[in-house]
C-alpha atoms as a PDB file:
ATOM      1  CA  UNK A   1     -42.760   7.265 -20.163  1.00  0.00           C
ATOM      2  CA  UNK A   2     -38.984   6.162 -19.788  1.00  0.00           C
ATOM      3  CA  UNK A   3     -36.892   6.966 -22.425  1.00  0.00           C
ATOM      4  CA  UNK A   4     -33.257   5.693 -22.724  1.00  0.00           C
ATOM      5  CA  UNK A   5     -31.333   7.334 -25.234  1.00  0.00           C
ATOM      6  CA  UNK A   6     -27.324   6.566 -27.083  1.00  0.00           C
ATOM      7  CA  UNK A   7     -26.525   4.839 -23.746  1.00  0.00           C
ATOM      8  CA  UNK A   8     -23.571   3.529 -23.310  1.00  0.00           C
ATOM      9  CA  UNK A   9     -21.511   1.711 -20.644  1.00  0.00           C
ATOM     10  CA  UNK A  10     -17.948   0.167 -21.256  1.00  0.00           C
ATOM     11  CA  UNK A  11     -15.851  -1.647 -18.385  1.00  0.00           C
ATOM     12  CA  UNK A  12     -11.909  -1.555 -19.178  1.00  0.00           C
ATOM     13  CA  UNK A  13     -11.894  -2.945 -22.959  1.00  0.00           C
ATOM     14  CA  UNK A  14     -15.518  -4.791 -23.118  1.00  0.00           C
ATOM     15  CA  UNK A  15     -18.115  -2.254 -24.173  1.00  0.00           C
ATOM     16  CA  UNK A  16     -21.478  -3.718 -23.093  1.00  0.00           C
ATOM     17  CA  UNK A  17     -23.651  -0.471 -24.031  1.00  0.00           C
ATOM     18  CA  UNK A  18     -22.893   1.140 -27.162  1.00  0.00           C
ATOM     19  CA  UNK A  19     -26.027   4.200 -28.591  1.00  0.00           C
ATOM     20  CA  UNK A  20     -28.406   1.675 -26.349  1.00  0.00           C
ATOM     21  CA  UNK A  21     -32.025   3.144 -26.651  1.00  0.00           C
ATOM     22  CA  UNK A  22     -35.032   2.254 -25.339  1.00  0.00           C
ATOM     23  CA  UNK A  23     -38.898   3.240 -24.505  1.00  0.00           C
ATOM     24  CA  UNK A  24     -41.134   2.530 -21.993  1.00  0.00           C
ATOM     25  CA  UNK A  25     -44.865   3.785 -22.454  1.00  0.00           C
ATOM     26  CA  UNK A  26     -46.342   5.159 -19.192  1.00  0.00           C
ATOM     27  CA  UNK A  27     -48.152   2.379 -17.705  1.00  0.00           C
ATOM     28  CA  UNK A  28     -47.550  -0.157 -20.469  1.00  0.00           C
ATOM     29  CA  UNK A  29     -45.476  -3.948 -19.564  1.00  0.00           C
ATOM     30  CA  UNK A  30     -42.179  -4.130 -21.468  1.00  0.00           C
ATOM     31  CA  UNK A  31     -40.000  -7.312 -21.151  1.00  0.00           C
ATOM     32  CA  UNK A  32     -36.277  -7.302 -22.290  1.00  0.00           C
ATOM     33  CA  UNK A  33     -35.473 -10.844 -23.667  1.00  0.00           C
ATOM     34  CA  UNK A  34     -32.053 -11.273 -24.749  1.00  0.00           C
ATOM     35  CA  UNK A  35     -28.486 -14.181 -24.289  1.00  0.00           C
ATOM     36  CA  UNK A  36     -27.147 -14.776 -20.934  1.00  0.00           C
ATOM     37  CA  UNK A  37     -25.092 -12.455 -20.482  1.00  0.00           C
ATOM     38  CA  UNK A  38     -25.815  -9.977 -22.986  1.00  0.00           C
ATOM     39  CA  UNK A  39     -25.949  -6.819 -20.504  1.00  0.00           C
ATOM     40  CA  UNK A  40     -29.192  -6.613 -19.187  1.00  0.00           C
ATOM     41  CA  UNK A  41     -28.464  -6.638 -15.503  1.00  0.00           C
ATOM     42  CA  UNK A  42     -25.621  -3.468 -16.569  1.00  0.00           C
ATOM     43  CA  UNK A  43     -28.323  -1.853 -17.815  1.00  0.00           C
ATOM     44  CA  UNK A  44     -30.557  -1.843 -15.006  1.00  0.00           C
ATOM     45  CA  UNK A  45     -27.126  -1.118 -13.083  1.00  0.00           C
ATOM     46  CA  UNK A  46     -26.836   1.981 -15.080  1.00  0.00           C
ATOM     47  CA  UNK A  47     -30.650   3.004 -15.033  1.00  0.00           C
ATOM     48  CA  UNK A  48     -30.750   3.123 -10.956  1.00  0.00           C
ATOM     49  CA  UNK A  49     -27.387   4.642 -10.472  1.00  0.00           C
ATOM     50  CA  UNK A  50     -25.527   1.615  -9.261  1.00  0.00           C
ATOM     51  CA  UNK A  51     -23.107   2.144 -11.875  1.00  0.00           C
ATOM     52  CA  UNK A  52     -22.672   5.782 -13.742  1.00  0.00           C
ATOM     53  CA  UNK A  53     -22.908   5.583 -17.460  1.00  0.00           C
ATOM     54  CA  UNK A  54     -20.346   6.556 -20.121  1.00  0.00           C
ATOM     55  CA  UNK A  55     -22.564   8.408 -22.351  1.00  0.00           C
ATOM     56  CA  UNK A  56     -26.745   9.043 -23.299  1.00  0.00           C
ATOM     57  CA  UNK A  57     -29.761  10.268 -21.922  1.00  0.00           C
ATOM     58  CA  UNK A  58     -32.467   8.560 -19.065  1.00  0.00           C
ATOM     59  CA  UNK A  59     -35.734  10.361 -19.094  1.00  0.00           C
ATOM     60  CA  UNK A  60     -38.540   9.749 -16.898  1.00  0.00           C
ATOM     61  CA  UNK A  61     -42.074  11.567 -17.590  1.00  0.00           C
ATOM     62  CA  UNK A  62     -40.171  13.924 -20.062  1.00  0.00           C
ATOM     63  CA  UNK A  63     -37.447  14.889 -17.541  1.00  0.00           C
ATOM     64  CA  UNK A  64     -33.834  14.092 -18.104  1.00  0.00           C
ATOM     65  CA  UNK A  65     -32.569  12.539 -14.899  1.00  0.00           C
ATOM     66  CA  UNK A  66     -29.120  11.046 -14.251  1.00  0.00           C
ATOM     67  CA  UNK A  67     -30.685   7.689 -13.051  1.00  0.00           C
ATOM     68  CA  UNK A  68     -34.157   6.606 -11.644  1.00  0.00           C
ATOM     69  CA  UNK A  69     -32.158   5.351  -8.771  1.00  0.00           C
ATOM     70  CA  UNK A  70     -35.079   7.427  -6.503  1.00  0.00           C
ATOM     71  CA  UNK A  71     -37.842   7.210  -8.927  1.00  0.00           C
ATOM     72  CA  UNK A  72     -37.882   3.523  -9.558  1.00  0.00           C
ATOM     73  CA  UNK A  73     -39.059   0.163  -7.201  1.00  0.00           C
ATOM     74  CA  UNK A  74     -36.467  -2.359  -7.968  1.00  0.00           C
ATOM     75  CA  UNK A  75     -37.754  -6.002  -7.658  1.00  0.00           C
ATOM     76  CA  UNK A  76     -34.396  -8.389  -8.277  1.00  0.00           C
ATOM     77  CA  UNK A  77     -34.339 -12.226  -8.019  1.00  0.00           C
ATOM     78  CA  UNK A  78     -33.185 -12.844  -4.717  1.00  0.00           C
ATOM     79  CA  UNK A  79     -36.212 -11.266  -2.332  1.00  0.00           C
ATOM     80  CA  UNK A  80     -33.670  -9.542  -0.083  1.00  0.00           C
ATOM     81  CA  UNK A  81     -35.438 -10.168   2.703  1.00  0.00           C
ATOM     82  CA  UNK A  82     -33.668  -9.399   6.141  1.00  0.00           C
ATOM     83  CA  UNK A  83     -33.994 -12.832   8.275  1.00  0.00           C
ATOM     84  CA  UNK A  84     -34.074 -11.370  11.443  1.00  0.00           C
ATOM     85  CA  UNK A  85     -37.262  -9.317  10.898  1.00  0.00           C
ATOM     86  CA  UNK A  86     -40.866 -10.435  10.216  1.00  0.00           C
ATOM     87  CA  UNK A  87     -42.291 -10.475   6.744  1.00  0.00           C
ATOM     88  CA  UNK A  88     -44.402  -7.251   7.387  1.00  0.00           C
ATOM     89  CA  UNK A  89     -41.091  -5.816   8.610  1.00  0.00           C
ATOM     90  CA  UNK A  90     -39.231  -6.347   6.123  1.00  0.00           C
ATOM     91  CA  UNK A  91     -42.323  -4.857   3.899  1.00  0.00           C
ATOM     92  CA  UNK A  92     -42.792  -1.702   5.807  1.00  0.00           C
ATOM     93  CA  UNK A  93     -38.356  -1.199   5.470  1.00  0.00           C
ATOM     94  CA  UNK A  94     -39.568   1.929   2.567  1.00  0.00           C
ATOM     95  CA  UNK A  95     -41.801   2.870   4.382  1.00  0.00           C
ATOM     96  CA  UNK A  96     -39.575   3.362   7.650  1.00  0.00           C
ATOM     97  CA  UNK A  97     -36.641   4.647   5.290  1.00  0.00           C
ATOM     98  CA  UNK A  98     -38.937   7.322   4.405  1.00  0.00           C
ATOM     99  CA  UNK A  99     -40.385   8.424   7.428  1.00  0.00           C
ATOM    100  CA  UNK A 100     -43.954   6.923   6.930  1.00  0.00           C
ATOM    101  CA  UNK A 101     -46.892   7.178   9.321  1.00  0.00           C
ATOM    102  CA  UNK A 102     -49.189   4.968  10.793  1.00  0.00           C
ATOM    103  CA  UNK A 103     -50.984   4.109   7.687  1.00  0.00           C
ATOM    104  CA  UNK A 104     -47.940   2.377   6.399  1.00  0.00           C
ATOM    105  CA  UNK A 105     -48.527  -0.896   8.785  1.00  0.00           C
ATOM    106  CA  UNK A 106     -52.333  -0.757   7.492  1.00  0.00           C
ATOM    107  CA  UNK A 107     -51.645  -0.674   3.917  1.00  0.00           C
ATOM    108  CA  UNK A 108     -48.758  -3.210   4.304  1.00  0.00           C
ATOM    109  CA  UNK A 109     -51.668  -5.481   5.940  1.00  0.00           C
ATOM    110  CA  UNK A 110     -54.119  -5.484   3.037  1.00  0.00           C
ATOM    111  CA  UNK A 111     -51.496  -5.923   0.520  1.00  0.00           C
ATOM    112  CA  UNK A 112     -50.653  -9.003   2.424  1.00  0.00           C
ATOM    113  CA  UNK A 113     -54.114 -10.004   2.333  1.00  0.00           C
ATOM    114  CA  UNK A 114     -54.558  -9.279  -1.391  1.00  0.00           C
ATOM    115  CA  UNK A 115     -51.157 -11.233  -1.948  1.00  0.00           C
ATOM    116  CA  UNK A 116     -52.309 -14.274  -0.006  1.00  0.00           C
ATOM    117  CA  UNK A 117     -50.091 -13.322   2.940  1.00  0.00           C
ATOM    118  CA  UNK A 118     -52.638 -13.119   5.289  1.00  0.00           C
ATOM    119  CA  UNK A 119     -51.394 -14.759   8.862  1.00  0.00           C
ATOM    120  CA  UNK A 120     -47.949 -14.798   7.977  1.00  0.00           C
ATOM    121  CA  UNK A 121     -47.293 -11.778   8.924  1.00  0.00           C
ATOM    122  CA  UNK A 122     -44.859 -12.366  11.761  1.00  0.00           C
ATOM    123  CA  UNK A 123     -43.311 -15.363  10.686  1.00  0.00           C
ATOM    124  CA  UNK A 124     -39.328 -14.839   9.804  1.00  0.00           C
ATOM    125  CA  UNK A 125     -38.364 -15.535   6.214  1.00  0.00           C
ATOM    126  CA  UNK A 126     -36.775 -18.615   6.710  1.00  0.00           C
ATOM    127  CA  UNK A 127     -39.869 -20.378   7.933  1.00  0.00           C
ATOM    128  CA  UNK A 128     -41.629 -19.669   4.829  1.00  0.00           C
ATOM    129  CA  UNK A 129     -41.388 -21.209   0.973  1.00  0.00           C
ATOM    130  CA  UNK A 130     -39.528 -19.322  -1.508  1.00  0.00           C
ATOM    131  CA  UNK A 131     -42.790 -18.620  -3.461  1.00  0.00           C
ATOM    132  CA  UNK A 132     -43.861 -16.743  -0.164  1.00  0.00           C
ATOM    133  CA  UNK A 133     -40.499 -14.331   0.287  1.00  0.00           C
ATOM    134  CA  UNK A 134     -41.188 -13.304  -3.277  1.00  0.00           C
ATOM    135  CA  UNK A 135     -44.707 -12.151  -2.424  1.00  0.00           C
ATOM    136  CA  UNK A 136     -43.088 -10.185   0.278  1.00  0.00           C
ATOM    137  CA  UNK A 137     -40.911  -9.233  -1.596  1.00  0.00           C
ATOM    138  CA  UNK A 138     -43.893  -7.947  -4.070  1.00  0.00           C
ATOM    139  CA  UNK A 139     -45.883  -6.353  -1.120  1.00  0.00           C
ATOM    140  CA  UNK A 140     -42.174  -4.372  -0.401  1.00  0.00           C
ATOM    141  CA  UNK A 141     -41.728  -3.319  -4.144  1.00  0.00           C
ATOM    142  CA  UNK A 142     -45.191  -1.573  -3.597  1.00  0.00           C
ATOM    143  CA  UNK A 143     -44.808  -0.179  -0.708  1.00  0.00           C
ATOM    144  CA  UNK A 144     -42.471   2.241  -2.093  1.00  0.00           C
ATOM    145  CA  UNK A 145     -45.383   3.276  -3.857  1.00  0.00           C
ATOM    146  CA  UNK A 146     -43.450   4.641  -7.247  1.00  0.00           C
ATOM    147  CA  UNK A 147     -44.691   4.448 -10.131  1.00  0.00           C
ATOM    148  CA  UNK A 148     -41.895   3.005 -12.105  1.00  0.00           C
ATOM    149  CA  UNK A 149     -41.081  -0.958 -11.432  1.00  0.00           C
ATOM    150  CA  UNK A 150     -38.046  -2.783 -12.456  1.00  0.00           C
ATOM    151  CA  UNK A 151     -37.869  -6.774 -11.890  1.00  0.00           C
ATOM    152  CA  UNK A 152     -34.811  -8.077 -12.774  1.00  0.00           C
ATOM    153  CA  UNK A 153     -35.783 -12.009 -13.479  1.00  0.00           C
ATOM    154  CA  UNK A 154     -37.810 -11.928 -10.031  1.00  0.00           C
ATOM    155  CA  UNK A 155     -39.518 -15.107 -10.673  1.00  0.00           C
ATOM    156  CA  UNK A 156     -36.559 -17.291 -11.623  1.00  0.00           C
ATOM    157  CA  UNK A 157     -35.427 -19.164  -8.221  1.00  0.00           C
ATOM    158  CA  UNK A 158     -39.052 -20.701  -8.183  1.00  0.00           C
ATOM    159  CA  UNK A 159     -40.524 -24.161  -9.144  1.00  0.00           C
ATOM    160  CA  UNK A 160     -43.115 -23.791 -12.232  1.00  0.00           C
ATOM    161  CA  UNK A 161     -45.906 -24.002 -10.275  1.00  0.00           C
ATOM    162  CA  UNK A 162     -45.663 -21.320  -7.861  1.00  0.00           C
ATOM    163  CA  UNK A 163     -43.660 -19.399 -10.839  1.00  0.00           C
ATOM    164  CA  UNK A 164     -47.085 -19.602 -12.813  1.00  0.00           C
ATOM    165  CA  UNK A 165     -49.231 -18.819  -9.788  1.00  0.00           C
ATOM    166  CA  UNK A 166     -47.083 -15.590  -9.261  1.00  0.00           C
ATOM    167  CA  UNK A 167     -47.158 -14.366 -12.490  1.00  0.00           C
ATOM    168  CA  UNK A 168     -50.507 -13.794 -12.295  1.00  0.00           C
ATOM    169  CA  UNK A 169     -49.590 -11.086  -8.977  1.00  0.00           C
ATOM    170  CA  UNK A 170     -47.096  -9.479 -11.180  1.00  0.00           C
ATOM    171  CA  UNK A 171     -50.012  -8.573 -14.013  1.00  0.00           C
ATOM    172  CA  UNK A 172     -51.390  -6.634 -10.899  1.00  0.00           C
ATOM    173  CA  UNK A 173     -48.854  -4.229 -10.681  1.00  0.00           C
ATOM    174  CA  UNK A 174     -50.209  -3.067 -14.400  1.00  0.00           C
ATOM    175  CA  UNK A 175     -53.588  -4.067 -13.513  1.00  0.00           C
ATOM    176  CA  UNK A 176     -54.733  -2.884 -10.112  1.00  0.00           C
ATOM    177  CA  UNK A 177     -51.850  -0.966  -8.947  1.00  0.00           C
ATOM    178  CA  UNK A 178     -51.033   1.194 -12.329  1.00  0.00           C
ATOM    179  CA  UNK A 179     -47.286   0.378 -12.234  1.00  0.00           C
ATOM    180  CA  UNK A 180     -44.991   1.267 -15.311  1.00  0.00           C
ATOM    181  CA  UNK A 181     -42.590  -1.891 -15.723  1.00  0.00           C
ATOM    182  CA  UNK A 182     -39.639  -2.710 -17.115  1.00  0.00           C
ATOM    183  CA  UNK A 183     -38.853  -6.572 -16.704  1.00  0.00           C
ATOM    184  CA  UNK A 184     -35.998  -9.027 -17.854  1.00  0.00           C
ATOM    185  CA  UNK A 185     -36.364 -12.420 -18.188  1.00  0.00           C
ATOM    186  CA  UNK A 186     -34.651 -15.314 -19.612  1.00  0.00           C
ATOM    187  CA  UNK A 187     -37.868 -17.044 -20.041  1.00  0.00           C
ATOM    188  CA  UNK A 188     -39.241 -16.232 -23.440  1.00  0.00           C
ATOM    189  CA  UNK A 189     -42.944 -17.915 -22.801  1.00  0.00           C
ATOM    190  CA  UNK A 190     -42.648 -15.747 -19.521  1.00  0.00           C
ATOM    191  CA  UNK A 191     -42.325 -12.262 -21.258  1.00  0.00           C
ATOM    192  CA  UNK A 192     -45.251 -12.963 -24.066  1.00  0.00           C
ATOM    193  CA  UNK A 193     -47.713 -13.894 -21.206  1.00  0.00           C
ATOM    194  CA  UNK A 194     -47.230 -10.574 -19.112  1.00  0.00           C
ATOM    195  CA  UNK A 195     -45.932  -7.811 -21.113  1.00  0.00           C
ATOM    196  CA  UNK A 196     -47.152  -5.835 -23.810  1.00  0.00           C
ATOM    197  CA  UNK A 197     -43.875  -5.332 -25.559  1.00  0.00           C
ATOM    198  CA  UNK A 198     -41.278  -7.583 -25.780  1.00  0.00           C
ATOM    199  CA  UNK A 199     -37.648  -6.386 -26.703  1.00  0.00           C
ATOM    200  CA  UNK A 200     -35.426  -9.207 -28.556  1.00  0.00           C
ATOM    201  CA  UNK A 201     -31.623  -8.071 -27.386  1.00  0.00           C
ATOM    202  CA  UNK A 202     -28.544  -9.235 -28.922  1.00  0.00           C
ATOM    203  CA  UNK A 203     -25.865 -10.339 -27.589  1.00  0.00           C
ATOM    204  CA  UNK A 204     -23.038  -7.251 -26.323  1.00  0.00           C
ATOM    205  CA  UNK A 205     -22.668  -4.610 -27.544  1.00  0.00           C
ATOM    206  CA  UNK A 206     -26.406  -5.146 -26.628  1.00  0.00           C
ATOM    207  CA  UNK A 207     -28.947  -3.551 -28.857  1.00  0.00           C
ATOM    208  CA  UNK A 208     -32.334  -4.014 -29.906  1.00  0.00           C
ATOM    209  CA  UNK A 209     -32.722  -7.035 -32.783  1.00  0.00           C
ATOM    210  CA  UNK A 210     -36.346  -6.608 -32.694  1.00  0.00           C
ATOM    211  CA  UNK A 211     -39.788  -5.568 -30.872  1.00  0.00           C
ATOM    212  CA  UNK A 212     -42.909  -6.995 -30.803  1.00  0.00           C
ATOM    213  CA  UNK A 213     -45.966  -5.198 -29.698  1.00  0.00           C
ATOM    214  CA  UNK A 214     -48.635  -7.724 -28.140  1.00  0.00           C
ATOM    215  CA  UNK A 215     -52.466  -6.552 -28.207  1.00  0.00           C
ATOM    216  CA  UNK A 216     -53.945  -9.765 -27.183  1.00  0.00           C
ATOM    217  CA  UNK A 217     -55.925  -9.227 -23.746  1.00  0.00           C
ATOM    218  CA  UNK A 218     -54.456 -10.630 -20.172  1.00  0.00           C
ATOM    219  CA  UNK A 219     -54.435 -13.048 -18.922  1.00  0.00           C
ATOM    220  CA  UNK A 220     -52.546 -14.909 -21.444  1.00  0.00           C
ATOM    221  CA  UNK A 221     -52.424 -18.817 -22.032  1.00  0.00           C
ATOM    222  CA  UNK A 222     -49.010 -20.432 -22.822  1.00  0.00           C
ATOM    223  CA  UNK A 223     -51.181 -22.898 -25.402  1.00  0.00           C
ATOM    224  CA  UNK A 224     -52.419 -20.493 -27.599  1.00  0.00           C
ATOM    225  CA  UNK A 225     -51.613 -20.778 -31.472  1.00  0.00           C
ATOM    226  CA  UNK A 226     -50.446 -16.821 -31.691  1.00  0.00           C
ATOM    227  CA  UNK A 227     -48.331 -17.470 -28.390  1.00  0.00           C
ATOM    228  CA  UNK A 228     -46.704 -20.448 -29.204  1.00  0.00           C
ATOM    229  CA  UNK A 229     -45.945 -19.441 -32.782  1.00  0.00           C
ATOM    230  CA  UNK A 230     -44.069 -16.326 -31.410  1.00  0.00           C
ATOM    231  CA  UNK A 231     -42.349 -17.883 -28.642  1.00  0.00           C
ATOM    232  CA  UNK A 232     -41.017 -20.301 -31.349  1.00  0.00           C
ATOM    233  CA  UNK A 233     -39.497 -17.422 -33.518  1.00  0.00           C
ATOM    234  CA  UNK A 234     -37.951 -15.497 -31.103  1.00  0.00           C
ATOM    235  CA  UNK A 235     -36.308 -18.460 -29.430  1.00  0.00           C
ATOM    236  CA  UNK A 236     -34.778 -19.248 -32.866  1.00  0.00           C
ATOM    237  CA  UNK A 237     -33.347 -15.565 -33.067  1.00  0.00           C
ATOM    238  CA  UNK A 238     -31.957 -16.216 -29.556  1.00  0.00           C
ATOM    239  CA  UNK A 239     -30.328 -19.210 -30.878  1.00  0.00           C
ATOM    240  CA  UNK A 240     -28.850 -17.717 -33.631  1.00  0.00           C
ATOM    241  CA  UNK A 241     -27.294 -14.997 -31.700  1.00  0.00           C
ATOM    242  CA  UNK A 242     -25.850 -17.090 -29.418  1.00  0.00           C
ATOM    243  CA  UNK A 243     -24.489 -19.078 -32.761  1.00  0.00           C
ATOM    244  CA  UNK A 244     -23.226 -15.883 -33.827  1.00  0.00           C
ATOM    245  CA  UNK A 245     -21.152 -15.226 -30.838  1.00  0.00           C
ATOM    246  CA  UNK A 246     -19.614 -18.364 -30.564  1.00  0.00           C
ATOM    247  CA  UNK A 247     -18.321 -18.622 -34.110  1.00  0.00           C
END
């Protein structure tokens, strides 16, 4: 489990974490929906260490760290991906940073076969779609093989079709792979299709406006009565939050 406790993060007068708290249950899908704007990239900021926090607690599997900086695969929107080297080059980068054997290159293989990245394995980045870099980008996030995944809106640079067909890869990391994850998105139909808790945020100081635990089995369709019906409500507390900071 994470657990995220009174954090707070200010920067000069703007306080954009104020006795934040959060949970994450081991192996469980939470989404953080929330304003443009609102903090959510700080927080991630403060959860891996990029910036140091003003105040509260981070605890991962009961154990107060400063960050999970080390303990967490970080998945962001742009893929990253070095255009000099390969795809499966770029995928095996953890494994190089952390010394990793010969098995490395094998596992990065069938992950690019289970990913549909089978053939493409020495192309550069720039001669493959967007859609593609973002599967490498997957196969990379797993290859640093920790338990704990944070995506940080990793699916919004794509078109709606190969947005949709990737969605279905990122149930895998809960599915197949046993990942913990911690996701924000802007897209509200997004974060009720994959997650089983979705987080409504308001807008800074951010805190929690609401949760909703979802117990209907994956995969999820964006028609469904229950789906739609939700999706509708929280959009209209987005909306008025936004209202509420602009008056």
């Amino acid at each position: 489990m994470l657990t995220v406790a009174n954090l707070s993060k200010s920067f000069d007068d703007l306080t954009v974490l104020d006795g934040f708290g959060l949970s994450v249950p081991r192996g469980g899908f939470t989404a953080l929906v929330g304003p443009s704007g609102c903090g959510k990239s700080t927080l991630f900021d403060v959860l891996t260490g990029v910036v140091s926090k003003d105040g509260g607690t981070i605890a991962w599997l009961g154990e107060t760290v400063p960050h999970i900086g080390k303990t967490a695969a970080y998945m962001q929107q742009k893929d990253l991906l070095l255009p000099w080297l390969t795809l499966i080059d770029n995928a095996l980068l953890p494994a190089k940073v952390a010394g990793g054997n010969s098995g490395s290159r094998q596992k990065a293989e069938l992950l690019f076969r289970r990913l549909g990245l089978h053939g493409f394995e020495e192309f550069t980045p720039q001669k493959v779609s967007g859609g593609m870099r973002q599967r490498c980008a997957l196969v990379r996030t797993l290859m640093f093989e920790h338990e704990l995944v944070l995506l940080d809106e990793p699916l919004s640079a794509l078109d709606a079709i190969t947005r949709r067909s990737l969605q279905a890869l990122l149930l895998l990391l809960q599915s197949e792979f046993g990942k913990t994850i911690l996701m924000i998105t802007h897209d509200v139909e997004e974060a009720l299709l994959l997650a089983d808790e979705v987080i409504v945020l308001t807008s800074f100081p951010m805190n929690v406006q609401e949760q909703f635990v979802l117990k209907w089995p994956k995969p999820r369709r964006a028609d469904e009565p229950e789906i739609l019906k939700m999706k509708e409500h929280i959009l209209d507390e987005l909306q008025g939050e936004v209202s509420r900071e602009t008056v």
